[in-house]
Protein backbone atom coordinates (compact mmCIF):
# COMPACT_ATOMS: atom_id res chain seq x y z
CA UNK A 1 -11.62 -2.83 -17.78
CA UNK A 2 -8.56 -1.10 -19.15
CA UNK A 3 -9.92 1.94 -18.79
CA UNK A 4 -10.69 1.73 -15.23
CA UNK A 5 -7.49 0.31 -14.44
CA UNK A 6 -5.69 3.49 -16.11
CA UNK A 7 -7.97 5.43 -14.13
CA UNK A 8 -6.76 4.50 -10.67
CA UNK A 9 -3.25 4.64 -11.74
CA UNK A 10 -3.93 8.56 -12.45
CA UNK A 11 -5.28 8.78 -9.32
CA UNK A 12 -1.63 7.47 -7.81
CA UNK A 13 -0.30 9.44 -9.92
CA UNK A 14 -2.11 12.39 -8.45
CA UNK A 15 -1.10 11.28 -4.89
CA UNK A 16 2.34 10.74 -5.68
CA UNK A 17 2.73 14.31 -6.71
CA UNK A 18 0.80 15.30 -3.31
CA UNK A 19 3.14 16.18 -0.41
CA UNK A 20 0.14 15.73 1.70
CA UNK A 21 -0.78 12.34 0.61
CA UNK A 22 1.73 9.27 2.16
CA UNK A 23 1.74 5.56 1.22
CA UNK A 24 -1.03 4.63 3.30
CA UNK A 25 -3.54 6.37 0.81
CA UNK A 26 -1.45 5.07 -1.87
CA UNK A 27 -1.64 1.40 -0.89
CA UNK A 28 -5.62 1.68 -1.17
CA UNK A 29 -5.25 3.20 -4.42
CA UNK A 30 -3.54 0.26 -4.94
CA UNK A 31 -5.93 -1.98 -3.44
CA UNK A 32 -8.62 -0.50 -5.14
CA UNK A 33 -7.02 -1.30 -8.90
CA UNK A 34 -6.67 -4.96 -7.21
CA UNK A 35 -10.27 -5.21 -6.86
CA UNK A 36 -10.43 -4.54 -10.55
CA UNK A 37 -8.01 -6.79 -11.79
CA UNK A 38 -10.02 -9.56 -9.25
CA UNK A 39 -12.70 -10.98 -12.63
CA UNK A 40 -11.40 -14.33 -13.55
CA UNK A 41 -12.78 -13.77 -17.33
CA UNK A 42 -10.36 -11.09 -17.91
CA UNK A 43 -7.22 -13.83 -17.25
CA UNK A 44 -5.71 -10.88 -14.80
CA UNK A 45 -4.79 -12.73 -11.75
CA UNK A 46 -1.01 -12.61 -11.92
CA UNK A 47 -1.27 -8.96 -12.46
CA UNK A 48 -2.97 -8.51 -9.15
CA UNK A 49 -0.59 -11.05 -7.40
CA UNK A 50 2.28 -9.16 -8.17
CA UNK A 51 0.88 -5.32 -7.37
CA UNK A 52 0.03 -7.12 -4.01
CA UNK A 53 3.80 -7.85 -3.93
CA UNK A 54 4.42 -4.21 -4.84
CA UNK A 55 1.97 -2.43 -1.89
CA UNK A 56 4.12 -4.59 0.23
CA UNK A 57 6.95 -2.93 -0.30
CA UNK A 58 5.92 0.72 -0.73
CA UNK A 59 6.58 1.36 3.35
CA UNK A 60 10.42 1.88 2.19
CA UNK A 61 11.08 5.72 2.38
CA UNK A 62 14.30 4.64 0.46
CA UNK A 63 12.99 4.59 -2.92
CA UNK A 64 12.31 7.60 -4.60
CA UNK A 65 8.61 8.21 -5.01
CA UNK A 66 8.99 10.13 -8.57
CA UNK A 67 10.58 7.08 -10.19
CA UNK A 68 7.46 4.92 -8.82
CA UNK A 69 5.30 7.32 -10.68
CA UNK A 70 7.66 6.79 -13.71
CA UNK A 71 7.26 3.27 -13.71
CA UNK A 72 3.41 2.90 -12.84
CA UNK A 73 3.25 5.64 -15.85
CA UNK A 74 4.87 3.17 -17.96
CA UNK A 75 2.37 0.83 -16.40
CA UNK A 76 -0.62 2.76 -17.72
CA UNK A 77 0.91 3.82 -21.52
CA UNK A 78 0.70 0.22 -21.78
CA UNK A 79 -2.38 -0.61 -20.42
CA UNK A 80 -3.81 1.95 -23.10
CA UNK A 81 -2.21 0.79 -26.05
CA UNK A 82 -3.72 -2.18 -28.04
CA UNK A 83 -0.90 -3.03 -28.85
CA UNK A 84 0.48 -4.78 -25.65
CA UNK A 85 -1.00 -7.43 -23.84
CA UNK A 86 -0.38 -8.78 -19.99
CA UNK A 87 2.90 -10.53 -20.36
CA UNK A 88 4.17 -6.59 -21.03
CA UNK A 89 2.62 -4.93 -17.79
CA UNK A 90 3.63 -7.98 -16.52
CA UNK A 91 7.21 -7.31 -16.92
CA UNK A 92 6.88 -3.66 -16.38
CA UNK A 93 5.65 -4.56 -12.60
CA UNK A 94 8.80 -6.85 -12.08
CA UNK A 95 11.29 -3.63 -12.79
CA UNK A 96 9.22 -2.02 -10.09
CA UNK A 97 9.68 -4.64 -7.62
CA UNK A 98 13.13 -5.40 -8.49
CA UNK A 99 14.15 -1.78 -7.81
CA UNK A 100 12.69 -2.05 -4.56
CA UNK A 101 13.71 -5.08 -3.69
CA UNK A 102 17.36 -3.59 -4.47
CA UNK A 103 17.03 -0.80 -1.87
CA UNK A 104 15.34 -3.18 0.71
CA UNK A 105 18.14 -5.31 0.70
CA UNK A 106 21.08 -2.56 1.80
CA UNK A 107 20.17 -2.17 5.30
CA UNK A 108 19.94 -4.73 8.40
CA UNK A 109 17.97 -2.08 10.53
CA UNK A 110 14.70 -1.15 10.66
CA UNK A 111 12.73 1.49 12.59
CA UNK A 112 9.38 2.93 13.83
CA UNK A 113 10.78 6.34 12.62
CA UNK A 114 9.69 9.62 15.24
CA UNK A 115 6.34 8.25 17.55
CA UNK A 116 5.18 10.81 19.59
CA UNK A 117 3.94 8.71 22.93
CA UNK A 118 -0.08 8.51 22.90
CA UNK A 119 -2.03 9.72 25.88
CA UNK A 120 -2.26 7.31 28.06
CA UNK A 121 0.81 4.75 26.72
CA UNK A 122 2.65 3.31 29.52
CA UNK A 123 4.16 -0.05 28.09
CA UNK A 124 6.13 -0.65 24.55
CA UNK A 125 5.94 -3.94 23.71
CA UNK A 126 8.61 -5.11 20.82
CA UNK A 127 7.71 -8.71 19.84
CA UNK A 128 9.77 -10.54 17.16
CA UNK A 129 9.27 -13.61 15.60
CA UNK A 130 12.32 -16.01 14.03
CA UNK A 131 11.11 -17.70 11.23
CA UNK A 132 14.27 -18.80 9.63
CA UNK A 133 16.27 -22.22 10.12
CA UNK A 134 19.04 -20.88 12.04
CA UNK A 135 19.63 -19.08 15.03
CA UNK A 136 19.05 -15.04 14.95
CA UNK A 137 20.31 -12.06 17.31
CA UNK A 138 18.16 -8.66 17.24
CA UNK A 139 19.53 -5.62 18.72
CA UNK A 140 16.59 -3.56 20.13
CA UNK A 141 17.73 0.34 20.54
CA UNK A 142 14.70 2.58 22.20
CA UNK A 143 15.71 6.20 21.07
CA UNK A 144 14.69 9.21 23.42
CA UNK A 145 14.16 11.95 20.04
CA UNK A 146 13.39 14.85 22.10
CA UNK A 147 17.07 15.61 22.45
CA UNK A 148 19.50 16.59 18.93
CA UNK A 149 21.06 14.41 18.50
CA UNK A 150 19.06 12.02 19.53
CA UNK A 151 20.09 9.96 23.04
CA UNK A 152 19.41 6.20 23.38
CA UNK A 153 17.10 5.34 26.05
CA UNK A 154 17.55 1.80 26.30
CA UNK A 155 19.11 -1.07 24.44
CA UNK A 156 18.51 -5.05 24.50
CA UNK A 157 20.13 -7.99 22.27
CA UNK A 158 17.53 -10.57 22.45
CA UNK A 159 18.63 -14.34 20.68
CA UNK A 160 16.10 -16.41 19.33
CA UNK A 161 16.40 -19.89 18.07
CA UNK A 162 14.60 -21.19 14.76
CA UNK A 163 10.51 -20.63 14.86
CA UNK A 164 10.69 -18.83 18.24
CA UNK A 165 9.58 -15.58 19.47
CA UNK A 166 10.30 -13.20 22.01
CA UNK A 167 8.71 -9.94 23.78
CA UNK A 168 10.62 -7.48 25.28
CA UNK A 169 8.50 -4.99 27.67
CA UNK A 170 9.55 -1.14 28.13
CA UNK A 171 7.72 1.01 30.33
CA UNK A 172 7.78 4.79 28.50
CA UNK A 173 5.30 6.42 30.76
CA UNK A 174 7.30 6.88 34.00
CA UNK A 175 10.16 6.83 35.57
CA UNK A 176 13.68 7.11 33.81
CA UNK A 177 11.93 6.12 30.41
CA UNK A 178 8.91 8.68 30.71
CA UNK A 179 9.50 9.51 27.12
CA UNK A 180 7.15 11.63 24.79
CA UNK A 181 8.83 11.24 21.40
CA UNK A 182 10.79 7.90 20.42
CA UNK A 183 12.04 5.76 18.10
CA UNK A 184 12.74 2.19 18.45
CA UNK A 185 15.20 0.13 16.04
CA UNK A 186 15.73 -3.48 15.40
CA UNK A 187 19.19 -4.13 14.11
CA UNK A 188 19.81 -7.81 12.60
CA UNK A 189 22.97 -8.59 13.87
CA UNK A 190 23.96 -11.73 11.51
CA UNK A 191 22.81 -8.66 8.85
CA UNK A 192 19.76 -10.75 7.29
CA UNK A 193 15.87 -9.74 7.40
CA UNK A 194 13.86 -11.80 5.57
CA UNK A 195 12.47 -14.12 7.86
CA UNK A 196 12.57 -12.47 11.27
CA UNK A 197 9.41 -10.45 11.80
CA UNK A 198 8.81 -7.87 14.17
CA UNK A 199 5.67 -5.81 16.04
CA UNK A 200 6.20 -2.96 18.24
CA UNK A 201 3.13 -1.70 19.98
CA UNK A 202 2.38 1.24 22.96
CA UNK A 203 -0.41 -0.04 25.21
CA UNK A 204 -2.49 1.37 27.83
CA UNK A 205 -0.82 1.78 31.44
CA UNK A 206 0.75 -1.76 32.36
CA UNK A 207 -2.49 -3.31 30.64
CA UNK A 208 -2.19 -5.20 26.59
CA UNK A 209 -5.19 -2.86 25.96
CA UNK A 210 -2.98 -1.90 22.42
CA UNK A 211 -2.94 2.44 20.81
CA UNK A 212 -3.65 2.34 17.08
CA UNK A 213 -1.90 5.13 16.89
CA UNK A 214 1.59 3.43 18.55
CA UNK A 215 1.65 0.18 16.94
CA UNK A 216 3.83 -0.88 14.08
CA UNK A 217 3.51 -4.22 11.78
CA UNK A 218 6.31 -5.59 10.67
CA UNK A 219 5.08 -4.00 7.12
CA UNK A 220 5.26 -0.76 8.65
CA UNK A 221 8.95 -0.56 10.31
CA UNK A 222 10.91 0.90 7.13
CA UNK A 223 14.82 0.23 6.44
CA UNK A 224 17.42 2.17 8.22
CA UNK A 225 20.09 3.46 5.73
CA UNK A 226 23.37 4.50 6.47
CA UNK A 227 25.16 7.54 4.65
């Protein structure tokens, strides 16, 4: 079991030192030493709970992929060493997710990054969900990219009361907004994120018929930082 483990962490490894590899491929490298870790007889159910935790969090461009790979080496020295048991790797995984956690928390923006507008895309659709206690305000800001610096396009502040949602609709594909490249941030105006959730998805013409290849999960818009 060890040794299998070890095995897919080399293969992150690999990817990690890949510019042609992202963290898409790296979260099912990650997914894949989950499936491992899944056999109840081998007590390593934690373990997988917290690289869940860890995949995540691996859409933040804001930490630095070679000190991941230093820490999931640390990971795998470990897991090959007699010596140390789970309650080690155990720990070893919390300094990951700590780190991350640190960098997550510095920024009250988060964005698509560049989309380049899908064939067909008429309609953006931003849809964001409140699920804190209090009252939230969301600054949406569509970015037109094709221009340097970049020019915004439009820009909404939508409020949303505890456990409500809203959708805001923007039509891309004609008129003043006939944009080919964007970006669209969501800036958190009382500065907190966890708990409001957000969507952003190109569709089809004025239809809901959604683009795979213009729609972003809330686990896929990555923090904004400011320098």
């Amino acid at each position: 079991m060890k040794h299998e483990i070890r095995h897919e962490i080399k293969r992150i490894e690999d990817k990690l030192d890949n510019p042609c590899f992202g963290l898409a491929e790296i979260k099912r490298e990650i997914r894949a030493i989950e499936n491992k870790l899944d056999v109840p007889r081998h007590g390593l159910g934690d373990i997988k709970e917290e690289i869940r935790d860890i995949e995540d969090k691996l859409d933040s461009p804001c930490f630095g992929l070679a000190e991941i790979k230093r820490e999931i080496k640390a990971i795998e020295d470990k897991l090959d060493d007699r010596h140390f048991g789970l309650e080690e790797i155990k720990r070893e995984i919390h300094d990951i997710e700590d780190k991350l956690d640190h960098q997550l928390a510095g920024s009250s923006v988060l964005t698509t990054g560049p989309v380049i507008r899908s064939a067909g895309v008429g309609n953006l659709y931003v849809k964001i969900l409140n699920n804190t206690a209090v009252t939230q305000s969301v600054r949406i800001t569509l970015f037109n990219i094709q221009h340097c610096p970049k020019q915004p396009a439009d820009s909404r502040t939508v409020t949303l009361f505890s456990k409500c949602s809203d959708l805001e609709t923007f039509d891309i594909g004609s008129g003043m907004l006939d944009l080919e490249e964007f970006e669209v941030q969501l800036q958190f105006l009382s500065g907190a994120t966890h708990g409001i959730l957000a969507f952003v998805a190109g569709a089809e013409g004025g239809s809901v018929n959604l683009v795979a290849a213009n729609v972003f999960r809330h686990s896929e818009l990555v923090p904004q930082v400011s320098n």
